[in-house]
Protein backbone atom coordinates (compact mmCIF):
# COMPACT_ATOMS: atom_id res chain seq x y z
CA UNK A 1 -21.47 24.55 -30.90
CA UNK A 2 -24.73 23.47 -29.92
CA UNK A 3 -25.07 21.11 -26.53
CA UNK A 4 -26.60 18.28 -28.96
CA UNK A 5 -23.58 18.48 -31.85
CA UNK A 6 -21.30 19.33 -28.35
CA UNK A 7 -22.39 15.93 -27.28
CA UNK A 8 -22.24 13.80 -30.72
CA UNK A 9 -18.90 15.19 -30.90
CA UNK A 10 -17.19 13.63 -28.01
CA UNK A 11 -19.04 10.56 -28.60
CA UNK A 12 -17.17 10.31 -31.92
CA UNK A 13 -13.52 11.10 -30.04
CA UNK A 14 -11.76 8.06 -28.97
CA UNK A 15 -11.11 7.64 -25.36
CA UNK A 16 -6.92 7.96 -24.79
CA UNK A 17 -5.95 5.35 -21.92
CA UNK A 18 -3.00 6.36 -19.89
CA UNK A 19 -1.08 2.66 -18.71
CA UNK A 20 1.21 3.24 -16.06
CA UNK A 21 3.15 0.22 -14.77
CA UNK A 22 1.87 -1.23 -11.47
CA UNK A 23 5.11 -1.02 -8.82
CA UNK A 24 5.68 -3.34 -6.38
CA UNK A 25 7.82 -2.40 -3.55
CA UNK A 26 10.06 -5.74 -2.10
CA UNK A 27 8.85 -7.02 1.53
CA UNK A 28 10.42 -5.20 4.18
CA UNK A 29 12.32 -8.12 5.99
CA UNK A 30 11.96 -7.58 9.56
CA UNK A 31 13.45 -9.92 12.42
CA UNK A 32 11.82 -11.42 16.04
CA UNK A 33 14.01 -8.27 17.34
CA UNK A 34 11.99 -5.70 15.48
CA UNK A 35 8.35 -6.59 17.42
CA UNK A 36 6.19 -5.16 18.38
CA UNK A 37 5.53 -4.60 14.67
CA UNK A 38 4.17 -1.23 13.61
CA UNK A 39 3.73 0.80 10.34
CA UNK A 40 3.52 4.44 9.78
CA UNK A 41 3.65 4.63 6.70
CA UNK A 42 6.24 3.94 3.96
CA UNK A 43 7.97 7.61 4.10
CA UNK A 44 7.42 7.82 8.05
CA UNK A 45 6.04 11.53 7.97
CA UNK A 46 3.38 12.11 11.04
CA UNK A 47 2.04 14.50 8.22
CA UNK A 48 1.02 11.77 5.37
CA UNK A 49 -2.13 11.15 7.45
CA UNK A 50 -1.09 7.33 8.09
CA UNK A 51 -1.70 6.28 11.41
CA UNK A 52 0.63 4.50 13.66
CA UNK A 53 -0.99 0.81 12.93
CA UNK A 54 0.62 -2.35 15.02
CA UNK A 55 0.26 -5.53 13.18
CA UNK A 56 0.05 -8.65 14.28
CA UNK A 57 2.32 -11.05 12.62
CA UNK A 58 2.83 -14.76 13.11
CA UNK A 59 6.16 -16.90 13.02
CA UNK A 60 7.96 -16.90 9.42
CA UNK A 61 5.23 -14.95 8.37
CA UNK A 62 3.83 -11.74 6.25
CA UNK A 63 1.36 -9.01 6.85
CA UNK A 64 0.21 -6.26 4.47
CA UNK A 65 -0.73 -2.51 6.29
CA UNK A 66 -4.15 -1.57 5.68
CA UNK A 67 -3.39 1.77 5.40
CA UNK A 68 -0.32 2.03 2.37
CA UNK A 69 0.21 -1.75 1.68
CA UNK A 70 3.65 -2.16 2.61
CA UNK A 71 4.16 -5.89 3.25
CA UNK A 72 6.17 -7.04 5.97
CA UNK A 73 8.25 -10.41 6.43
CA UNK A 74 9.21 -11.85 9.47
CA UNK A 75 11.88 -14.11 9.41
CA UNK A 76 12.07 -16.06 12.78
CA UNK A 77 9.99 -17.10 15.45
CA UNK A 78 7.69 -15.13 17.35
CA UNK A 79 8.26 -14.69 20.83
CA UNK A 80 5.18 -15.06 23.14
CA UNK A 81 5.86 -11.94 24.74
CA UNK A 82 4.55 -10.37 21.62
């Protein structure tokens, strides 16, 4: 097949979309007891390439990781020491 037929081909095929539900993980619920907050990842593994990140996270509050978007909740007050 020639490049030009080749091309008018595919142009005539229709495109096949693949939907995949979008999956949501639940906050991970984390107490005044658990700071310094840090995230390494959802699975943990010093392989995965995910950095050790700490987050800063205010009173009764949430934070999303940069790095795998796990979103943490705090439930409590945050203790100036933090």
């Amino acid at each position: 097949m020639a490049a030009a037929e080749s091309a008018s081909h595919h142009a005539n095929c229709p495109i096949r979309t693949i939907s995949m539900p979008y999956q949501t993980q639940p906050p991970i619920v984390i107490t005044p007891a658990d700071l310094p907050l840090h995230c390494s990842g959802p699975t943990h593994e010093a392989w995965s390439g995910h950095p050790r990140v700490f987050l800063p996270i205010t009173s009764n509050g949430s934070i999303e990781c940069p790095y795998c978007g796990s979103i943490y909740q705090l439930n409590g007050e945050v203790d100036r020491h933090h």
